[in-house]
PDB file of N, CA and C in Angstrom:
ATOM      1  N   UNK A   1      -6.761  16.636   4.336  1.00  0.00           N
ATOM      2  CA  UNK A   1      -5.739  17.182   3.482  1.00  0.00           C
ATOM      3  C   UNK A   1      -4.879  16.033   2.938  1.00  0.00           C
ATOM      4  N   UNK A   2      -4.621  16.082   1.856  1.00  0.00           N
ATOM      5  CA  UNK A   2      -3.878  15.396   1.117  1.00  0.00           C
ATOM      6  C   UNK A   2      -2.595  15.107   1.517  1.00  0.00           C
ATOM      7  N   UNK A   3      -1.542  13.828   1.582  1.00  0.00           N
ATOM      8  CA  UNK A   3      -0.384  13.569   2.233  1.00  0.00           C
ATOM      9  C   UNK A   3       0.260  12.780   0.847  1.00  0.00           C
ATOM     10  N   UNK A   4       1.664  13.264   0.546  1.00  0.00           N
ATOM     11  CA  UNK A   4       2.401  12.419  -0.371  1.00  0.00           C
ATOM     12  C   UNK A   4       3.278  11.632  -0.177  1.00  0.00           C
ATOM     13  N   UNK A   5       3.527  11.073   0.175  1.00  0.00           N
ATOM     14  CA  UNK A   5       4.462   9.688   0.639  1.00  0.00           C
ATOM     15  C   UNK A   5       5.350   8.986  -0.153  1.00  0.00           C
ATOM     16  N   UNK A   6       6.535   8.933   0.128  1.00  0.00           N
ATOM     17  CA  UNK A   6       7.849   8.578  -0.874  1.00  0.00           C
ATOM     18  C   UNK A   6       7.915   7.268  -0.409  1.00  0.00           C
ATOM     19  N   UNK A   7       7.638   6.200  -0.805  1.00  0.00           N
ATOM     20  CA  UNK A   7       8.331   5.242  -0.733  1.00  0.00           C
ATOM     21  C   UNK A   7       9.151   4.384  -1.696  1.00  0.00           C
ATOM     22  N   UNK A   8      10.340   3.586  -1.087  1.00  0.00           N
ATOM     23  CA  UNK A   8      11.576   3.391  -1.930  1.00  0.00           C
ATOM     24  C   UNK A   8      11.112   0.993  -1.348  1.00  0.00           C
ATOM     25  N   UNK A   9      11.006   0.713  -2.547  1.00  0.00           N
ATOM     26  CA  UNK A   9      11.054  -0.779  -2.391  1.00  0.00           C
ATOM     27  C   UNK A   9      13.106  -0.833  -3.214  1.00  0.00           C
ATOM     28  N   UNK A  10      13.527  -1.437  -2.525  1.00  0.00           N
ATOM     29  CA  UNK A  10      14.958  -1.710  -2.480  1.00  0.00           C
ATOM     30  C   UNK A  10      15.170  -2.824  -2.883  1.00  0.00           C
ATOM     31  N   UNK A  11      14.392  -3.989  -2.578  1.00  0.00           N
ATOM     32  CA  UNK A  11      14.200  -4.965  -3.239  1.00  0.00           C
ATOM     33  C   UNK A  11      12.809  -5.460  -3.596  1.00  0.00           C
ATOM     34  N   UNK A  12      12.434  -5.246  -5.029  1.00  0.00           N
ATOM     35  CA  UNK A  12      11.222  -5.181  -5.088  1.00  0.00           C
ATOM     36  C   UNK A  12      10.634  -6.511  -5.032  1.00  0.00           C
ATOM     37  N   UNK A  13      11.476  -7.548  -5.251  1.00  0.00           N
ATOM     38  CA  UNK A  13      11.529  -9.165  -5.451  1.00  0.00           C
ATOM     39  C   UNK A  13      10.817  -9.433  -3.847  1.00  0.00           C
ATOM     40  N   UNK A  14      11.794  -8.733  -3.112  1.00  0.00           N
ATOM     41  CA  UNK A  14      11.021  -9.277  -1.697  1.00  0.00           C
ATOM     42  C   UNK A  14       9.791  -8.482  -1.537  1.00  0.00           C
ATOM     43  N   UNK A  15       9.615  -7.739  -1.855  1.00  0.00           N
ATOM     44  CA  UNK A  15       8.319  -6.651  -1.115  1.00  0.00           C
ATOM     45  C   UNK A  15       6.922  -7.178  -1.700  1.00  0.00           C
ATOM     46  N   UNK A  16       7.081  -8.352  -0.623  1.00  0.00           N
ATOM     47  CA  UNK A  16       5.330  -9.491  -0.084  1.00  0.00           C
ATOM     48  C   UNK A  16       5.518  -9.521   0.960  1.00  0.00           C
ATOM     49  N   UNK A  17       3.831  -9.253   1.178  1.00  0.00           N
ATOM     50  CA  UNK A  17       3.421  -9.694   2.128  1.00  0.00           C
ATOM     51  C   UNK A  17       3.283 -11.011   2.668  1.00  0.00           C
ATOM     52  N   UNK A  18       2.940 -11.076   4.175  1.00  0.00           N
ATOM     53  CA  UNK A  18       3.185 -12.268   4.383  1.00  0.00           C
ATOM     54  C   UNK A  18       2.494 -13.539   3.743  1.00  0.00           C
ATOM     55  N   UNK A  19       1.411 -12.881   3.659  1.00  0.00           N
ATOM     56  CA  UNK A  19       0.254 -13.738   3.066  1.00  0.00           C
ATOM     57  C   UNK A  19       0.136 -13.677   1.846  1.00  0.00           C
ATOM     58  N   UNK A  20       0.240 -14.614   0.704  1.00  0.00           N
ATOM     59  CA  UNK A  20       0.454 -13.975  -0.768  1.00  0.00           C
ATOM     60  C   UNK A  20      -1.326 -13.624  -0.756  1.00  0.00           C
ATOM     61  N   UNK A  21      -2.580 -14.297  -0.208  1.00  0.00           N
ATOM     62  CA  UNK A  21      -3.557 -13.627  -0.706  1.00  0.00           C
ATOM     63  C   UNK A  21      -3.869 -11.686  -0.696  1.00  0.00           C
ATOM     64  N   UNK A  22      -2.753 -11.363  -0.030  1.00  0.00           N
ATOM     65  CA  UNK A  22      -2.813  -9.853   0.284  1.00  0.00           C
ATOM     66  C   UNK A  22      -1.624  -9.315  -1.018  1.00  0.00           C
ATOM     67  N   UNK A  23      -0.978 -10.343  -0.824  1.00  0.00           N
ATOM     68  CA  UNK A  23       0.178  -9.296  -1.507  1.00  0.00           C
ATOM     69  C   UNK A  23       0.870  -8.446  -2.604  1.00  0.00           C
ATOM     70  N   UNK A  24       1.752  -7.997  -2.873  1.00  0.00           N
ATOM     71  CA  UNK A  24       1.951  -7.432  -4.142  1.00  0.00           C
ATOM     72  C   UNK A  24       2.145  -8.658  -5.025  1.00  0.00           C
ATOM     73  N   UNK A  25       1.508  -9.027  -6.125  1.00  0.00           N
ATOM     74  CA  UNK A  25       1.912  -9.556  -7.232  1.00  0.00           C
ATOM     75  C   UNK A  25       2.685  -8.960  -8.352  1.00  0.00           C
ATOM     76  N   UNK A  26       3.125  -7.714  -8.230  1.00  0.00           N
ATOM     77  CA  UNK A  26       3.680  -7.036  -9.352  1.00  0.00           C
ATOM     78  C   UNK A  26       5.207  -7.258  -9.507  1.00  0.00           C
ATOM     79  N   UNK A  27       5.800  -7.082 -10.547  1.00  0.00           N
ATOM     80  CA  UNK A  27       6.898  -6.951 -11.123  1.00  0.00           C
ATOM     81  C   UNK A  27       8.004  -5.733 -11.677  1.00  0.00           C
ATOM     82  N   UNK A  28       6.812  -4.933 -12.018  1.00  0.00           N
ATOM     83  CA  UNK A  28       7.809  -3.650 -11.771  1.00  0.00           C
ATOM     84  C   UNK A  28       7.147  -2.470 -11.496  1.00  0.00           C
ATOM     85  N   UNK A  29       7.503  -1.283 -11.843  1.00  0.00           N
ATOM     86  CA  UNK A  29       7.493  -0.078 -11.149  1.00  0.00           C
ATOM     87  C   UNK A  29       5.695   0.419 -11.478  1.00  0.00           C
ATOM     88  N   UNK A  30       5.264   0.370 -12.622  1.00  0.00           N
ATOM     89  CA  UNK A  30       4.017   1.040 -12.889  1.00  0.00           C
ATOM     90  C   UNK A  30       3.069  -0.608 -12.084  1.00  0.00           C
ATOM     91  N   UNK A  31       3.310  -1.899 -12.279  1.00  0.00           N
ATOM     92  CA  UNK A  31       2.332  -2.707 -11.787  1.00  0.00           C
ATOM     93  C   UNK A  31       2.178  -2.326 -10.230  1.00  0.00           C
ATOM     94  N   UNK A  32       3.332  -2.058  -9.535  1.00  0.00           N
ATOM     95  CA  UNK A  32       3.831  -2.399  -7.897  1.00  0.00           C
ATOM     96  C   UNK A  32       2.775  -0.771  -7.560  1.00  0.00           C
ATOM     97  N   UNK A  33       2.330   0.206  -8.611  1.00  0.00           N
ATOM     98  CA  UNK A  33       2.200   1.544  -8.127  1.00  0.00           C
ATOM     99  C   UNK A  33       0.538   1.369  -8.547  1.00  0.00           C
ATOM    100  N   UNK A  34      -0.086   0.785  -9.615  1.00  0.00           N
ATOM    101  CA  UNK A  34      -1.568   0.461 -10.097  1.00  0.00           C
ATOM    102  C   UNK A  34      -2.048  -0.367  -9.159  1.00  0.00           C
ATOM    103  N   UNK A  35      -1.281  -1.433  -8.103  1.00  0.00           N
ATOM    104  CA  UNK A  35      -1.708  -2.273  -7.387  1.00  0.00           C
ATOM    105  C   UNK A  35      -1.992  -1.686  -5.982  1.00  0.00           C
ATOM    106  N   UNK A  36      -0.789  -0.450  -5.432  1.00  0.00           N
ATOM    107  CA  UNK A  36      -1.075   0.258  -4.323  1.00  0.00           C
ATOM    108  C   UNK A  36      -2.632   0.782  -4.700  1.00  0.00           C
ATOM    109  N   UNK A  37      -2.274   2.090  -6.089  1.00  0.00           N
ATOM    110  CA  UNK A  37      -3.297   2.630  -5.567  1.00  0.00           C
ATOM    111  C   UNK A  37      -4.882   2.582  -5.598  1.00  0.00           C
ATOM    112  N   UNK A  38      -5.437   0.924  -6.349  1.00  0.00           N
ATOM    113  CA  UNK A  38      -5.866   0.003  -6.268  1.00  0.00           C
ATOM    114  C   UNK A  38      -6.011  -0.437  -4.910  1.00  0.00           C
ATOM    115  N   UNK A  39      -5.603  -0.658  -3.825  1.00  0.00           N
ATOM    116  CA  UNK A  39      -5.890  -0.807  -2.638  1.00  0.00           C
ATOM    117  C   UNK A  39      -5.857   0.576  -1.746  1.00  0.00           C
ATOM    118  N   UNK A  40      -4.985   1.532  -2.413  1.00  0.00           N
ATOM    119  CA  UNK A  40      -6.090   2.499  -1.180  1.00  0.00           C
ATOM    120  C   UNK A  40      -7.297   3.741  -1.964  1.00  0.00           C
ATOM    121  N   UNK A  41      -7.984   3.185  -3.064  1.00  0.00           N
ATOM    122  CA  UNK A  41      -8.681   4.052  -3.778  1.00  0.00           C
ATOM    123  C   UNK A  41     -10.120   2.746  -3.643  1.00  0.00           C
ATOM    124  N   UNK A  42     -10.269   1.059  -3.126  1.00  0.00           N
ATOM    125  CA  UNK A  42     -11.236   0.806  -3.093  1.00  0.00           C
ATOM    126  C   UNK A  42     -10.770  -0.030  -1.877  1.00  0.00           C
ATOM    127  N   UNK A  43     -12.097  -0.506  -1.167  1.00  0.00           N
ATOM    128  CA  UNK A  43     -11.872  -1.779  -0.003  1.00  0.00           C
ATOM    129  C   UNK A  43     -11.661  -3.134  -0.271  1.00  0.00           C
ATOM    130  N   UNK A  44     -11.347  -3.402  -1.000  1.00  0.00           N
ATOM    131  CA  UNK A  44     -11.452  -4.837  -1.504  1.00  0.00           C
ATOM    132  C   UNK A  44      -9.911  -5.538  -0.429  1.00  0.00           C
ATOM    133  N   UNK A  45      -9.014  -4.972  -0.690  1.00  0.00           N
ATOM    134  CA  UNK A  45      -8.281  -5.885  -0.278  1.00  0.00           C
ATOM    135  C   UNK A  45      -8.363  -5.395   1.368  1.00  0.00           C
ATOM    136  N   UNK A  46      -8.536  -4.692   2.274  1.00  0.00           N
ATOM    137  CA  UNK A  46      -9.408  -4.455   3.679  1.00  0.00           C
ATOM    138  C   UNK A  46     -10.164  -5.821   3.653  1.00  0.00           C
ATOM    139  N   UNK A  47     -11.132  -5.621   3.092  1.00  0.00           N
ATOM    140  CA  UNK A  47     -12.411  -6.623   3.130  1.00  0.00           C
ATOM    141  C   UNK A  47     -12.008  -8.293   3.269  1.00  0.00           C
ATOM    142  N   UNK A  48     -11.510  -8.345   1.612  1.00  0.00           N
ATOM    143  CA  UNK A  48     -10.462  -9.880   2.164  1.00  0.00           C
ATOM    144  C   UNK A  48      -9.488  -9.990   3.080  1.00  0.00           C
ATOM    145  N   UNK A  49      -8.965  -9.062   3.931  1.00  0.00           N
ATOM    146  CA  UNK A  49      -7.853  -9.376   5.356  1.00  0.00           C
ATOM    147  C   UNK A  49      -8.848  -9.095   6.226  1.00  0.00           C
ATOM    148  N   UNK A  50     -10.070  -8.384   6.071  1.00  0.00           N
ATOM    149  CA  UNK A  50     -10.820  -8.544   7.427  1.00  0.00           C
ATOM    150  C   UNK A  50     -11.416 -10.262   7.472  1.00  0.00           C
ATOM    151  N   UNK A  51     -11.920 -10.871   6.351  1.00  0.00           N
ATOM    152  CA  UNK A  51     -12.351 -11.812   6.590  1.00  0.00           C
ATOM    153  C   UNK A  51     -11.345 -12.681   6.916  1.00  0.00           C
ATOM    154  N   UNK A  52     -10.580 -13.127   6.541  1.00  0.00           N
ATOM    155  CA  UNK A  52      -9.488 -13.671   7.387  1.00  0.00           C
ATOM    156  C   UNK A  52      -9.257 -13.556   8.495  1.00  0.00           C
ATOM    157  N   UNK A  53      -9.478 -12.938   9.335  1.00  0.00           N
ATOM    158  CA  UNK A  53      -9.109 -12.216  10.631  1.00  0.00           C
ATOM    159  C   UNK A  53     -10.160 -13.769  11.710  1.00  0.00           C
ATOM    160  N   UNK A  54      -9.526 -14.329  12.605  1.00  0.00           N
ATOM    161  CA  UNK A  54     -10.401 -14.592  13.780  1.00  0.00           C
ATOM    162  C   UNK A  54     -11.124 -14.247  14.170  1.00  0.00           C
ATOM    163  N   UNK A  55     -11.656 -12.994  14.256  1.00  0.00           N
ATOM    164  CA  UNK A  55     -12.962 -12.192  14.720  1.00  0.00           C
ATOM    165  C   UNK A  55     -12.920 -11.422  13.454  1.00  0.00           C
ATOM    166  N   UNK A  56     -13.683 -11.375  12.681  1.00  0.00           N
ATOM    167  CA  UNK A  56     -13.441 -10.227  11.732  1.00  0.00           C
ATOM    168  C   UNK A  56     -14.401  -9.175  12.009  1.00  0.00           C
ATOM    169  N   UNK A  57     -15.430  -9.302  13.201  1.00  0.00           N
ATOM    170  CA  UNK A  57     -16.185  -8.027  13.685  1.00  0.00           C
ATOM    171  C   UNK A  57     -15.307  -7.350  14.665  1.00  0.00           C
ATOM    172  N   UNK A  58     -14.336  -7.844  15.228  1.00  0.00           N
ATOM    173  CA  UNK A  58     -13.666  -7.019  15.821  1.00  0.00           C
ATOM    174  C   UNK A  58     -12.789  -6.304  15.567  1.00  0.00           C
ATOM    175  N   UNK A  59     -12.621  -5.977  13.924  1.00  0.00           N
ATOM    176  CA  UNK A  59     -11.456  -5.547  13.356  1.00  0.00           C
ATOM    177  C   UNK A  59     -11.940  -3.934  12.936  1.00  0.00           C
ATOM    178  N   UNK A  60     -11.069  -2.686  13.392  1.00  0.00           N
ATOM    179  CA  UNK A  60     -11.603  -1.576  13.949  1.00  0.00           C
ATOM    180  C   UNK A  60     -12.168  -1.367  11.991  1.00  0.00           C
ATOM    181  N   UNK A  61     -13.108  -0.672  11.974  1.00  0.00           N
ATOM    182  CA  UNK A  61     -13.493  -0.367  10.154  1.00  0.00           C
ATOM    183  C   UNK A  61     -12.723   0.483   9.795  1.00  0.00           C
ATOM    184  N   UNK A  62     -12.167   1.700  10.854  1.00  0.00           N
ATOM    185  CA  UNK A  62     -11.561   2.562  10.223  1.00  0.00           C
ATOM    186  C   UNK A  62     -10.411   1.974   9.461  1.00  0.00           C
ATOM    187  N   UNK A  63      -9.714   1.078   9.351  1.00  0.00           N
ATOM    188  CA  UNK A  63      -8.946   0.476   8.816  1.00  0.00           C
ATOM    189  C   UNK A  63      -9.379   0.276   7.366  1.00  0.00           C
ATOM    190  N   UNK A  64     -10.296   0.327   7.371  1.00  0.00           N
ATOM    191  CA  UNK A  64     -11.225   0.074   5.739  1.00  0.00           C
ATOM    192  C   UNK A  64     -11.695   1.621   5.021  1.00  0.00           C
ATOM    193  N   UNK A  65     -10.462   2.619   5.337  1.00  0.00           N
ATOM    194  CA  UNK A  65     -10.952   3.753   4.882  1.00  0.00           C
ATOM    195  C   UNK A  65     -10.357   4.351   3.277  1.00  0.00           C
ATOM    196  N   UNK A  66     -10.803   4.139   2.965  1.00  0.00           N
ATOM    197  CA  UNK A  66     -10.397   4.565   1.305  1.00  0.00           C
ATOM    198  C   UNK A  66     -10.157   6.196   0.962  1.00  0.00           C
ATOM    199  N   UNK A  67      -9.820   6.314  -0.311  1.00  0.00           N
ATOM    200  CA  UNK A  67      -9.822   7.606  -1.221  1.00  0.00           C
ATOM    201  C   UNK A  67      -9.381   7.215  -2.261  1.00  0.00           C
ATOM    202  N   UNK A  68     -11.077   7.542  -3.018  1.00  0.00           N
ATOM    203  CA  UNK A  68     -11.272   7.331  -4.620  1.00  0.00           C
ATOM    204  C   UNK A  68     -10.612   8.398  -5.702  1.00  0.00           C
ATOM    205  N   UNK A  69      -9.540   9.569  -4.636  1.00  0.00           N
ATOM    206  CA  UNK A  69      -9.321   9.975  -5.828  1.00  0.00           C
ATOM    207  C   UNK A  69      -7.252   9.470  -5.137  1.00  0.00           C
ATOM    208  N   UNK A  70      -7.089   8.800  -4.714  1.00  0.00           N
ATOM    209  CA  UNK A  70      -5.674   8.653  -4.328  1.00  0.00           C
ATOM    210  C   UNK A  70      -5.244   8.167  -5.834  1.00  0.00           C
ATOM    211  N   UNK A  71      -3.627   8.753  -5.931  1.00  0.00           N
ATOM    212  CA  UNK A  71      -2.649   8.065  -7.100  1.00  0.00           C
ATOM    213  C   UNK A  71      -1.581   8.049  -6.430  1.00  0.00           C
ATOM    214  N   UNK A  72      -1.126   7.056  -7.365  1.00  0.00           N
ATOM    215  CA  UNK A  72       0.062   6.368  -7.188  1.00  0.00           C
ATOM    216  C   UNK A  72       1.474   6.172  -8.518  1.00  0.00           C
ATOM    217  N   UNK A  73       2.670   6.762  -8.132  1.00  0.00           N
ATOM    218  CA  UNK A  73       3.549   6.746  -9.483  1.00  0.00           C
ATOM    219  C   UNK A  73       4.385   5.946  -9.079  1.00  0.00           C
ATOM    220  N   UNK A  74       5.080   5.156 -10.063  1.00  0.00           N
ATOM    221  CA  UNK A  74       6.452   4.528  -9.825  1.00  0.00           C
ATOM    222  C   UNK A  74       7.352   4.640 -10.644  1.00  0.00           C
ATOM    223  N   UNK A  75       8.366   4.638 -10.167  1.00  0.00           N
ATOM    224  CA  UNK A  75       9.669   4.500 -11.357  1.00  0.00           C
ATOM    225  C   UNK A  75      10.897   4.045 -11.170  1.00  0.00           C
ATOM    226  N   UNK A  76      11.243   3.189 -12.138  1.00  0.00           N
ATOM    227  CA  UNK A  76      12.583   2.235 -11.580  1.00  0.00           C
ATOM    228  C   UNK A  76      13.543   3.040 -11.230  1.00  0.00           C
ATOM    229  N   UNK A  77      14.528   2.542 -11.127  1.00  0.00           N
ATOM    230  CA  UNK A  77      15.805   3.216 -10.593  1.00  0.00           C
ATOM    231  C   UNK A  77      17.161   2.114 -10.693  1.00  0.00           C
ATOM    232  N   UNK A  78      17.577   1.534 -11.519  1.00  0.00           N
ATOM    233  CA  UNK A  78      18.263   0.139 -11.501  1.00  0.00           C
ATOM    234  C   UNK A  78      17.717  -0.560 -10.519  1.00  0.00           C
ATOM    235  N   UNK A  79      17.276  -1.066  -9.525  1.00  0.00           N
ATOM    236  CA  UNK A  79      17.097  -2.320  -9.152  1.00  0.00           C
ATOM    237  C   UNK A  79      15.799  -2.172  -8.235  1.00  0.00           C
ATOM    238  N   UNK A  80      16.111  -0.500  -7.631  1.00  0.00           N
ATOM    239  CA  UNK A  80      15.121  -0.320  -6.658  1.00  0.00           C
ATOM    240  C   UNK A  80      13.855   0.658  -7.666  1.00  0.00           C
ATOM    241  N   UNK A  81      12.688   0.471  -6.978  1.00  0.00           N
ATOM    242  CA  UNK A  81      11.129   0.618  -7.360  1.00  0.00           C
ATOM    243  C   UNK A  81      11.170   1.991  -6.243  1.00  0.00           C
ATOM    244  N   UNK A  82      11.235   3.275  -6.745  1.00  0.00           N
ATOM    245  CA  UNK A  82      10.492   4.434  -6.009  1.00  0.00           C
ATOM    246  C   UNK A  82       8.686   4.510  -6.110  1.00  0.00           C
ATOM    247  N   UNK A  83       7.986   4.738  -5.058  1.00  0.00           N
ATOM    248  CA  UNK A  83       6.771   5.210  -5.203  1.00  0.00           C
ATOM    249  C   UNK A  83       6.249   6.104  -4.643  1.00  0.00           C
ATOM    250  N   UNK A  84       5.843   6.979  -5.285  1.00  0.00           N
ATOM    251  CA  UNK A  84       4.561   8.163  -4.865  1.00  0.00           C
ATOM    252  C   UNK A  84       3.460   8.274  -5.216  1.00  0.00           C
ATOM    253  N   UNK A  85       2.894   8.137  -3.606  1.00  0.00           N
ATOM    254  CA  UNK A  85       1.508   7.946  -3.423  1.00  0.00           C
ATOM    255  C   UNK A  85       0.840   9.544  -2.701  1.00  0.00           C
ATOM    256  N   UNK A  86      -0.054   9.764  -3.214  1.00  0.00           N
ATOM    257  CA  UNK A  86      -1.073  11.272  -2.487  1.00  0.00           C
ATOM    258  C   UNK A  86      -2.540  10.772  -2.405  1.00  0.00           C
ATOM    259  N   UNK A  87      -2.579  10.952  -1.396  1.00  0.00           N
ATOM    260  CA  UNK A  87      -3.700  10.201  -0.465  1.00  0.00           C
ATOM    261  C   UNK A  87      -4.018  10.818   0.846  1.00  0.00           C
ATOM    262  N   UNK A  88      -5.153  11.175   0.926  1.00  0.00           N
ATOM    263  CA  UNK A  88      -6.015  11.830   1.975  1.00  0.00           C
ATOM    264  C   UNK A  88      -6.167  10.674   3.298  1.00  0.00           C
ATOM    265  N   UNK A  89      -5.610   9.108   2.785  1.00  0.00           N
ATOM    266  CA  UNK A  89      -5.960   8.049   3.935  1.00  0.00           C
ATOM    267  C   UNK A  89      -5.130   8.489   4.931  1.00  0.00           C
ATOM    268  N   UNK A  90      -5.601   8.444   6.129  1.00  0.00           N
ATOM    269  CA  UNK A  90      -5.055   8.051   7.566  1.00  0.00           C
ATOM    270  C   UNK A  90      -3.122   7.956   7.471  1.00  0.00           C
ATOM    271  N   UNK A  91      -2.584   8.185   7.792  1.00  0.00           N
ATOM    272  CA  UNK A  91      -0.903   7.582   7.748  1.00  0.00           C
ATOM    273  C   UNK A  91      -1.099   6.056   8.450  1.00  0.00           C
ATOM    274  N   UNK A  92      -1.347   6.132   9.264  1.00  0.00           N
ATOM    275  CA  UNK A  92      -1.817   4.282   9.946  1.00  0.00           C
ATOM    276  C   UNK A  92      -2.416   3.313   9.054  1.00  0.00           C
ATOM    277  N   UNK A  93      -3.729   3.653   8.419  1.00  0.00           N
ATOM    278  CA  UNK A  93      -4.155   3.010   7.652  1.00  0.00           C
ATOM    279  C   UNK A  93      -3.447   2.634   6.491  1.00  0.00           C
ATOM    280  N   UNK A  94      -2.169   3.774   5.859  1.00  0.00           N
ATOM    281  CA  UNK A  94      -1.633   3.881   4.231  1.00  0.00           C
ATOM    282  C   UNK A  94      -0.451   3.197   5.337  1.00  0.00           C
ATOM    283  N   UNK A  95       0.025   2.480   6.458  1.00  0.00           N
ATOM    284  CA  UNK A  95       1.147   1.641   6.429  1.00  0.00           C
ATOM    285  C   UNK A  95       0.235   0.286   6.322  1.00  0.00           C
ATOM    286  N   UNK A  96      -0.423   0.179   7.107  1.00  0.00           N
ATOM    287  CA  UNK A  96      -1.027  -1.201   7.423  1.00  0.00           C
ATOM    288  C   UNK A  96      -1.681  -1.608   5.701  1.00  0.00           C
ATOM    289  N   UNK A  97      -1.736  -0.988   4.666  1.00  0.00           N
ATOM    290  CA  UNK A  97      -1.961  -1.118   3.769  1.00  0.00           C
ATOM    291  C   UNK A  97      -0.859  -2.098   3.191  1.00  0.00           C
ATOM    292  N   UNK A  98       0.153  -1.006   3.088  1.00  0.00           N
ATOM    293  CA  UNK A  98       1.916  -1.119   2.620  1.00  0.00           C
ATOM    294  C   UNK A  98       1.973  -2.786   2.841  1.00  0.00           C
ATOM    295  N   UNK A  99       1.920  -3.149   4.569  1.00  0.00           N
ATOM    296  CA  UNK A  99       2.449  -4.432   5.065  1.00  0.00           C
ATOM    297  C   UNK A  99       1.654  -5.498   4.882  1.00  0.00           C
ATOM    298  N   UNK A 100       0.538  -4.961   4.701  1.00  0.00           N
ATOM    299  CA  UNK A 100      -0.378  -6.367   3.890  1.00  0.00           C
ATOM    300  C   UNK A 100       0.600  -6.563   2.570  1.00  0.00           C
ATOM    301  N   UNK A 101       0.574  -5.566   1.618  1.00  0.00           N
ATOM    302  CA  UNK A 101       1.067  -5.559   0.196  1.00  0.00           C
ATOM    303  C   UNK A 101       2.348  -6.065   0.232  1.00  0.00           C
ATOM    304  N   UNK A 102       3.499  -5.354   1.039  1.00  0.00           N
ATOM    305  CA  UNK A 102       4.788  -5.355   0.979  1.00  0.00           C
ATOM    306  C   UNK A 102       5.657  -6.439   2.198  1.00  0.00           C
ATOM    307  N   UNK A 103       4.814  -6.544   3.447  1.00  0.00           N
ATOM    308  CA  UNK A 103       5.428  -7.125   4.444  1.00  0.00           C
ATOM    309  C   UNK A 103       6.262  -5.900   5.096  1.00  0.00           C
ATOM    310  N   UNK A 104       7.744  -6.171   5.197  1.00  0.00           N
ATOM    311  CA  UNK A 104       8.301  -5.224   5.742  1.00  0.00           C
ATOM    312  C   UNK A 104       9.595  -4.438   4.410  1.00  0.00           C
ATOM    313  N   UNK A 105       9.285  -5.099   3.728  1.00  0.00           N
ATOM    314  CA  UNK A 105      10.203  -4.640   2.177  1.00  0.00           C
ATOM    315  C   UNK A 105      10.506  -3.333   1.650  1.00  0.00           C
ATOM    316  N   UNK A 106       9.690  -1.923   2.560  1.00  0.00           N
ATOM    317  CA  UNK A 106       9.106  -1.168   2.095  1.00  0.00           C
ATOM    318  C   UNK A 106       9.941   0.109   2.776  1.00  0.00           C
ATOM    319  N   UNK A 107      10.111   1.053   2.215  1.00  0.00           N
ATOM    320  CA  UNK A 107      10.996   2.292   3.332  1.00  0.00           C
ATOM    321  C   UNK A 107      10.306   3.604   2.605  1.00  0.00           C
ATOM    322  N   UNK A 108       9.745   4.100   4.035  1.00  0.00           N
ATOM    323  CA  UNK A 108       9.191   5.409   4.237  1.00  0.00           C
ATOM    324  C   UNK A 108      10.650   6.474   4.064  1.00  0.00           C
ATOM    325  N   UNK A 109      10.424   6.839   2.664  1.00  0.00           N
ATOM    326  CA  UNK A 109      11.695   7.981   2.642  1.00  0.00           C
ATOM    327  C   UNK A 109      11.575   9.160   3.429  1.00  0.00           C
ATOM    328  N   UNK A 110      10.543   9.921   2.918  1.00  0.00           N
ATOM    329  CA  UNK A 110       9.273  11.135   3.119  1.00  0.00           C
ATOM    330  C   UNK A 110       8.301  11.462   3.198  1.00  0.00           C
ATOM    331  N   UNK A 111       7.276  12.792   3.925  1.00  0.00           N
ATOM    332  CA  UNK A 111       6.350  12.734   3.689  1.00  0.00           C
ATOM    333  C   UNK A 111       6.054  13.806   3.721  1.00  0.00           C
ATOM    334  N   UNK A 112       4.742  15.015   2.908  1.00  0.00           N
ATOM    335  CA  UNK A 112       5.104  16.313   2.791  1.00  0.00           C
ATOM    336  C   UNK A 112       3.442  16.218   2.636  1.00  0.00           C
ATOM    337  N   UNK A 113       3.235  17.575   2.295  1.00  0.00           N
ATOM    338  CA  UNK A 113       1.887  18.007   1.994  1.00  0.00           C
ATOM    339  C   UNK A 113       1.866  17.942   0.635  1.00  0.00           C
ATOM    340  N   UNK A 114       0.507  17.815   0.227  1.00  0.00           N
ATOM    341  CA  UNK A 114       0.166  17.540  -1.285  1.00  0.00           C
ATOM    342  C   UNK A 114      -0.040  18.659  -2.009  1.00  0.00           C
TER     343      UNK A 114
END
């Protein structure tokens, strides 16, 4: 079942990850929301943090679980970046997503049924 998820970037300047090869490169509200749902609609960016990883066979797959039909909206707000995302992924998987992308920049407002 489908899950919609409010999240509020407050400062969107900070919301990277630690690693810039993971992270958000975007600038504002529609890039920061095409780039989420871009990472949870294919594996690509999974794939490049698994290979990185010290063991990268030991890194559980479910973590690499997608949905090709997930979207993602954004919209400014003076300074802060709102986003809504609806996505059938895991809640574990759609944070560990977030903190590759965002680091810790990121605030879970809500979360409801789709």
């Amino acid at each position: 079942m489908p899950i919609r998820y409010y999240i509020a970037l407050k400062h969107p300047e900070k919301a990277r990850g630690s690693e810039a090869a993971f992270s958000f490169s975007a600038h504002g509200a529609e890039e920061f929301a095409a780039q989420l749902q871009d990472a949870l609609r294919s594996d690509g960016l999974f794939h490049r943090w698994r290979a990185a990883q010290a063991e990268p066979d030991a890194v559980d797959p479910g973590l690499g679980a997608t949905d090709p039909a997930a979207t993602v909206k954004g919209e400014q707000h003076d300074l802060q970046i709102d986003l809504v995302a609806v996505t059938s992924i895991p809640g574990s998987v759609f944070r560990h997503r977030l903190r590759l992308l965002a680091g810790n920049a990121w605030e879970l407002r809500d979360v409801s049924s789709a």
